[in-house]
Protein backbone atom coordinates (compact mmCIF):
# COMPACT_ATOMS: atom_id res chain seq x y z
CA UNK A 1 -7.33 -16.49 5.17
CA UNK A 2 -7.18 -13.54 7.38
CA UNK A 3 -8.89 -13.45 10.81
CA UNK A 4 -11.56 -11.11 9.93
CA UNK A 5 -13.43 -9.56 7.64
CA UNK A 6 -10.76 -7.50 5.05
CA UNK A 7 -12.89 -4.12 5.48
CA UNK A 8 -12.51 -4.26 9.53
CA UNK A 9 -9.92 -3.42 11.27
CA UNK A 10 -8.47 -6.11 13.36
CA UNK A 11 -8.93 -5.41 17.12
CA UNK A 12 -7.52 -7.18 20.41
CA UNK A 13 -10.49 -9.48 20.86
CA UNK A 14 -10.64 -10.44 17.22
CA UNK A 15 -7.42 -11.19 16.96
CA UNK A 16 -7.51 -13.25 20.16
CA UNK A 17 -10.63 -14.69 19.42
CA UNK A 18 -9.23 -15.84 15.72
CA UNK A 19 -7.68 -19.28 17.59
CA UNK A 20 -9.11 -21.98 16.26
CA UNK A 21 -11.14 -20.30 13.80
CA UNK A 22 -8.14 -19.06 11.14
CA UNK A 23 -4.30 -18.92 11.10
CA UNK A 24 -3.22 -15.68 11.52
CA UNK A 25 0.04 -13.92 9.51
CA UNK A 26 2.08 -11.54 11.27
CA UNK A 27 5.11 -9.39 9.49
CA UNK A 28 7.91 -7.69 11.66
CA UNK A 29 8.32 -4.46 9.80
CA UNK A 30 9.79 -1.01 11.31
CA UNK A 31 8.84 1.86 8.99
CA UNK A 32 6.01 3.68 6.80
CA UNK A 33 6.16 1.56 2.91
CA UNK A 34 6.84 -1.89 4.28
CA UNK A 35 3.80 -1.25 6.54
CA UNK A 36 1.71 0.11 3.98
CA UNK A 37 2.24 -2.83 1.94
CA UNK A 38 1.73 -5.68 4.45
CA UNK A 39 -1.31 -3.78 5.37
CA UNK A 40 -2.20 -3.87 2.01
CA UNK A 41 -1.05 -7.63 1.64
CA UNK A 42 -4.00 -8.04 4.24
CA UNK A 43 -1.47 -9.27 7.13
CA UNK A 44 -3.40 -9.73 10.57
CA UNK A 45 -0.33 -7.38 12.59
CA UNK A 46 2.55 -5.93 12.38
CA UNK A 47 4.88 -6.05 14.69
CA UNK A 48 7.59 -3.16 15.14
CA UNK A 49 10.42 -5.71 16.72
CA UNK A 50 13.57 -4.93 18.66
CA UNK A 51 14.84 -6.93 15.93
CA UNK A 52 15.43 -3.46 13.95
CA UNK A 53 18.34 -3.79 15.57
CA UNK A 54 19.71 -5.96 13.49
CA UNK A 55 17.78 -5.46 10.49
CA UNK A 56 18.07 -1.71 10.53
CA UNK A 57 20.94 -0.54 12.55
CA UNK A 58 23.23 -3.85 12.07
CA UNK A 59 23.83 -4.47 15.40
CA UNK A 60 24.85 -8.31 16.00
CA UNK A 61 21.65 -8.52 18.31
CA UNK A 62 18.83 -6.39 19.74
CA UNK A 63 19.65 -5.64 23.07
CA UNK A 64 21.22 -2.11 21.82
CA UNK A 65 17.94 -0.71 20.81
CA UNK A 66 15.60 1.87 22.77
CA UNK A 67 12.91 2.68 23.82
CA UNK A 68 12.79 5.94 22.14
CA UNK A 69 13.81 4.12 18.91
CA UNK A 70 11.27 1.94 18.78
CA UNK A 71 8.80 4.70 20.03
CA UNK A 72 10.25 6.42 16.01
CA UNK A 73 9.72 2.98 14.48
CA UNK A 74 6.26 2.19 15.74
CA UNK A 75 4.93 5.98 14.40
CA UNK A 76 6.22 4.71 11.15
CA UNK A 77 4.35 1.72 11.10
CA UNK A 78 1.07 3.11 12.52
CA UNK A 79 0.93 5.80 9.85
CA UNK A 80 1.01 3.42 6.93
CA UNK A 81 -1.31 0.76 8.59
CA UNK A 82 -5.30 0.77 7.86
CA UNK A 83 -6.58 -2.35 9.10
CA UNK A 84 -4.19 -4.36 10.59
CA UNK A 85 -3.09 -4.60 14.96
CA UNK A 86 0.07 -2.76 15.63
CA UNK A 87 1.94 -4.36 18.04
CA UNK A 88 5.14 -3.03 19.64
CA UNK A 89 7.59 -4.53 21.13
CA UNK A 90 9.19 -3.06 24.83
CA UNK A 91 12.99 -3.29 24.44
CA UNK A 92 15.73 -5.23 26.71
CA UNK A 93 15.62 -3.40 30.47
CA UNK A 94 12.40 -1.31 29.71
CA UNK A 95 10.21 -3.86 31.92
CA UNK A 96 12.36 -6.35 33.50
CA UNK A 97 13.24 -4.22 36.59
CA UNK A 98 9.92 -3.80 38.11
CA UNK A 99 6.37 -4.09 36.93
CA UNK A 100 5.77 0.04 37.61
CA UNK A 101 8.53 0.33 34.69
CA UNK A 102 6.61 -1.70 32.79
CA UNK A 103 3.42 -0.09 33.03
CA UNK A 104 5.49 3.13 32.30
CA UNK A 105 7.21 2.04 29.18
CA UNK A 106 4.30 -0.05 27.35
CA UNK A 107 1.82 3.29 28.14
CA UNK A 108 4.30 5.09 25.97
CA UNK A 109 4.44 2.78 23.10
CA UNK A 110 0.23 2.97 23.42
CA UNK A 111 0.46 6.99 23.90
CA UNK A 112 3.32 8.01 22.34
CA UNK A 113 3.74 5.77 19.41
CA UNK A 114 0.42 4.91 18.69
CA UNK A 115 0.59 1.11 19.46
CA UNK A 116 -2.62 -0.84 19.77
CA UNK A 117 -0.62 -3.60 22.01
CA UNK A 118 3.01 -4.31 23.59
CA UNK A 119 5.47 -7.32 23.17
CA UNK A 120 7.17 -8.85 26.21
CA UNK A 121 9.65 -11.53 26.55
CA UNK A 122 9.73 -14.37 29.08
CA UNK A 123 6.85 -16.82 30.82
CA UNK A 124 6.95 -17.53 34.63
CA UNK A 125 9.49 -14.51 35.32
CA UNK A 126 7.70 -11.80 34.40
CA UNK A 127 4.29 -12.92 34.71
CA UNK A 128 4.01 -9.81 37.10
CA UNK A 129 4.82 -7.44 34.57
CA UNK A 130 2.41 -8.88 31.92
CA UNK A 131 -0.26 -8.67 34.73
CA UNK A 132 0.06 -4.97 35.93
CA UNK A 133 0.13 -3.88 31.91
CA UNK A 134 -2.87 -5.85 31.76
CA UNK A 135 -4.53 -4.02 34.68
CA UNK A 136 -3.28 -1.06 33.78
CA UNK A 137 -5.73 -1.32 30.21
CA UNK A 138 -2.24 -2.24 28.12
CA UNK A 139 -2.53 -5.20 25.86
CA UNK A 140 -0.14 -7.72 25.78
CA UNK A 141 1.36 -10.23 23.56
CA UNK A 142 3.72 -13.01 24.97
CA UNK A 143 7.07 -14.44 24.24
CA UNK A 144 8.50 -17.75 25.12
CA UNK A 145 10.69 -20.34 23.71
CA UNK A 146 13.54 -18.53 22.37
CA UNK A 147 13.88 -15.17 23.93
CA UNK A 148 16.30 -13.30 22.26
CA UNK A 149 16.95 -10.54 24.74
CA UNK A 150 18.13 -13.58 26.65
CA UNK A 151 20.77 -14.56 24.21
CA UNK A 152 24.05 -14.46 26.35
CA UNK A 153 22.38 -16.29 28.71
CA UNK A 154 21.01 -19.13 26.80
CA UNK A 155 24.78 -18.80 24.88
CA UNK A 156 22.94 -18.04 21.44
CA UNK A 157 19.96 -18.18 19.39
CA UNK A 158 19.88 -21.54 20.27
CA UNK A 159 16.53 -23.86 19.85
CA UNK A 160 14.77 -24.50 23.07
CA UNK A 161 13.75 -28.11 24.11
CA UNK A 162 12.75 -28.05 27.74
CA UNK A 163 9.60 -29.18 27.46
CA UNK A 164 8.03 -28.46 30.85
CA UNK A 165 10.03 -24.65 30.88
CA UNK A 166 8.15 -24.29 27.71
CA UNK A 167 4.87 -25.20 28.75
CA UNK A 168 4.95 -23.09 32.69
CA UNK A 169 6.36 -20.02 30.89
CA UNK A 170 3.31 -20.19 28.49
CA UNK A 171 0.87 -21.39 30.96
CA UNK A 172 2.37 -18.22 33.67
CA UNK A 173 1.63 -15.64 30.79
CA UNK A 174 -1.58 -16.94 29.92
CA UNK A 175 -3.32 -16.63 33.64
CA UNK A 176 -1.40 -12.84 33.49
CA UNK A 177 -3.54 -11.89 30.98
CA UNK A 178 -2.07 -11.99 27.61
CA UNK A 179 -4.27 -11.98 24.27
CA UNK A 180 -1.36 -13.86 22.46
CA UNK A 181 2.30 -15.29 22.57
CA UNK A 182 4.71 -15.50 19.98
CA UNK A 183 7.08 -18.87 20.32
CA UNK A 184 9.87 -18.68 19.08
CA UNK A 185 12.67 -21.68 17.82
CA UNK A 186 11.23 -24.94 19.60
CA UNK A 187 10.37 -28.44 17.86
CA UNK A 188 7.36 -28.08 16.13
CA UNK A 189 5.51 -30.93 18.05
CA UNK A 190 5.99 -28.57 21.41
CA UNK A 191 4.65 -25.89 19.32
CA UNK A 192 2.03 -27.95 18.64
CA UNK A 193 1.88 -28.78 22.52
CA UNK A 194 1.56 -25.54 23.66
CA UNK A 195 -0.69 -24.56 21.11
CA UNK A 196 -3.00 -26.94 22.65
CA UNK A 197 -2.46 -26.50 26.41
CA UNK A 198 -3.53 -22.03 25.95
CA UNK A 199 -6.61 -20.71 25.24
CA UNK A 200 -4.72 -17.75 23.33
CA UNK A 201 -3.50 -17.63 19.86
CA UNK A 202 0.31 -19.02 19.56
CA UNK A 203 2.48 -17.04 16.90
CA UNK A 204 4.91 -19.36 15.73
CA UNK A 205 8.71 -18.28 14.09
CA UNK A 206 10.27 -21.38 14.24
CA UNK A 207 8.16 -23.18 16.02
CA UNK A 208 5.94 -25.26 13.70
CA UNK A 209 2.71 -25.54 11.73
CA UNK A 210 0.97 -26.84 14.43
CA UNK A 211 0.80 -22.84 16.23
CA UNK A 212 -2.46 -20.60 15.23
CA UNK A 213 -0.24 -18.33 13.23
CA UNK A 214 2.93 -17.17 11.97
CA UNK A 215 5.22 -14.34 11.98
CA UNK A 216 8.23 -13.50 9.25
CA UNK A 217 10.67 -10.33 9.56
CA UNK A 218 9.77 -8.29 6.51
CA UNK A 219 13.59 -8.26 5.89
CA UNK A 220 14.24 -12.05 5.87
CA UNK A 221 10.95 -13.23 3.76
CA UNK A 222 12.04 -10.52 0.49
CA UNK A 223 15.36 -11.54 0.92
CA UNK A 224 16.20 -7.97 1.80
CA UNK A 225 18.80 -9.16 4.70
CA UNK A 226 22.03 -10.73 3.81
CA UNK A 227 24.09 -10.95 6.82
CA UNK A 228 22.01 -14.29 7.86
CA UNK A 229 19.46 -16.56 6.96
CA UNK A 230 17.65 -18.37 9.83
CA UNK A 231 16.22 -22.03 8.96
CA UNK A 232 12.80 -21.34 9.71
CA UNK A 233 12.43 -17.88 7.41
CA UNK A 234 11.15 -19.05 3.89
CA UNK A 235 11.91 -16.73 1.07
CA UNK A 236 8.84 -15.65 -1.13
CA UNK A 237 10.96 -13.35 -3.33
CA UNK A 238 14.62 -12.34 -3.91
CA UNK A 239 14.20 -8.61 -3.92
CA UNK A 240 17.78 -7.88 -2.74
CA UNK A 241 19.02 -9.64 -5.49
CA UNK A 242 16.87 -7.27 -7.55
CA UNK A 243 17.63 -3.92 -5.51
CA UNK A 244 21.61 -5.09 -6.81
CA UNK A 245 20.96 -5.27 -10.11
CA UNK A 246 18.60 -2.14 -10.30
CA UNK A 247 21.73 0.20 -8.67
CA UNK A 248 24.15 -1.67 -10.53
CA UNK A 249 22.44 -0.17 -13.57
CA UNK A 250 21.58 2.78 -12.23
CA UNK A 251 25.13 3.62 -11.79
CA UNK A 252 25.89 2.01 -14.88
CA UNK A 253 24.04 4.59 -16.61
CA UNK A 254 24.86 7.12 -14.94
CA UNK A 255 28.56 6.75 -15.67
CA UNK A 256 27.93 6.44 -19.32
CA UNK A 257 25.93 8.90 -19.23
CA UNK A 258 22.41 7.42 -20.73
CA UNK A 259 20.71 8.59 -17.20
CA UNK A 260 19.01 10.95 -17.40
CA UNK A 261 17.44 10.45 -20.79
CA UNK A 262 15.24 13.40 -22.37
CA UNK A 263 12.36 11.88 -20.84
CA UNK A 264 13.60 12.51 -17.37
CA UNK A 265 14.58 15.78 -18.35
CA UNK A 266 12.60 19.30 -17.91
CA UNK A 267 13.19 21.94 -20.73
């Protein structure tokens, strides 16, 4: 069930206003077709992740990407999307020095890339960054739990149990001004927890049913991405399995030379 009506474009305050009233689905995709086609699906957003680092440019995490890159990602996305929220994420060290860099950076994902709202990661420690995007007219979805751009120092893409961290890093984003927080790889009953304890809509990966919606990589739910396969990422079709065998046969043909057939021929 999607959060509004499927001939109205989702907005900030719908989508924020959606908790407790439907689930809301979220897809991570990074260019013009997969867009089009969540879009289509009738996903709530789409979310151009710094995970295209991985996905995209097969890097072993996402703290290589750029700003400008995800700037070229999110103008992909936008042009392919009718209805759903575009939401962008702000890569590693494009808001964590000061809150003015911030406010630089998300404006140009909003101006430049057409973004209708930014992703930031981390709760209590940037809490002043969320804030002056927020004041600055910039929307703003949360991160906590896993933070990925954190990885070396958390020593991996670990789970994340403390409790009371959990629950001060979402509370700290919430009073900054956030319209929603992804949380990411905790036990589902603290997903549940701090689903309860903010007035905001929690986007779980990894984190539960008991959050007010999910989100999936585009990559990892098609089976399009075979260097891993996290726990929490069901599959809802093996299409890389089927791009195989379609270029396995394509080449096939080619070297036997049945492609191309009269029928793909001009005279």
């Amino acid at each position: 069930m999607s959060a509004v009506p499927a001939a109205r474009p989702v907005t900030v305050p719908s989508f924020r206003a959606a908790k407790g009233a439907a689930k809301l689905a979220v897809v991570t995709a990074y260019d013009y077709t997969s867009a089009r086609l969540c879009d289509e699906a009738g996903v709530d957003a789409v979310l151009v992740g710094d995970s295209l680092g991985m996905v995209v440019q097969g890097h072993p995490t996402s703290l290589p990407v750029t700003l400008d890159e995800v700037l070229y990602h999110t103008r992909c996305v936008v042009r392919g999307v009718r209805r759903a929220l575009v939401v962008a994420d702000l890569p590693f060290l494009t808001y964590q020095v000061s809150p003015r860099q911030a406010v630089r950076n998300a404006g140009r994902l909003l101006k430049e890339g057409g973004a209708h709202a930014v992703k930031l990661e981390g709760g209590v420690r940037m809490r002043a960054a969320v804030k002056a995007c927020v004041d600055a007219g910039i929307p703003v979805m949360g991160h906590v739990g896993l933070t990925p751009q954190a990885v070396h120092q958390l020593g991996g893409f670990k789970v994340q149990r403390d409790a009371e961290q959990l629950l001060a890093d979402a509370a700290a984003v919430e009073e900054a001004g956030v319209f929603a927080a992804v949380v990411e790889s905790v036990p589902a009953e603290l997903g549940a927890k701090v689903t309860a304890a903010v007035g905001v809509p929690t986007i779980g990966i990894g984190a539960g049913p008991g959050c007010d919606g999910q989100v999936l990589v585009f990559h990892d739910m098609l089976g399009l991405f075979p260097d891993f396969r996290p726990k929490f990422a069901k599959r809802y079709a093996d299409l890389g399995g089927a791009v195989t065998a379609a270029v396995a046969a394509y080449c096939a043909e080619v070297r036997d030379g049945t492609f191309p057939a009269a029928e793909h021929t001009f005279r």
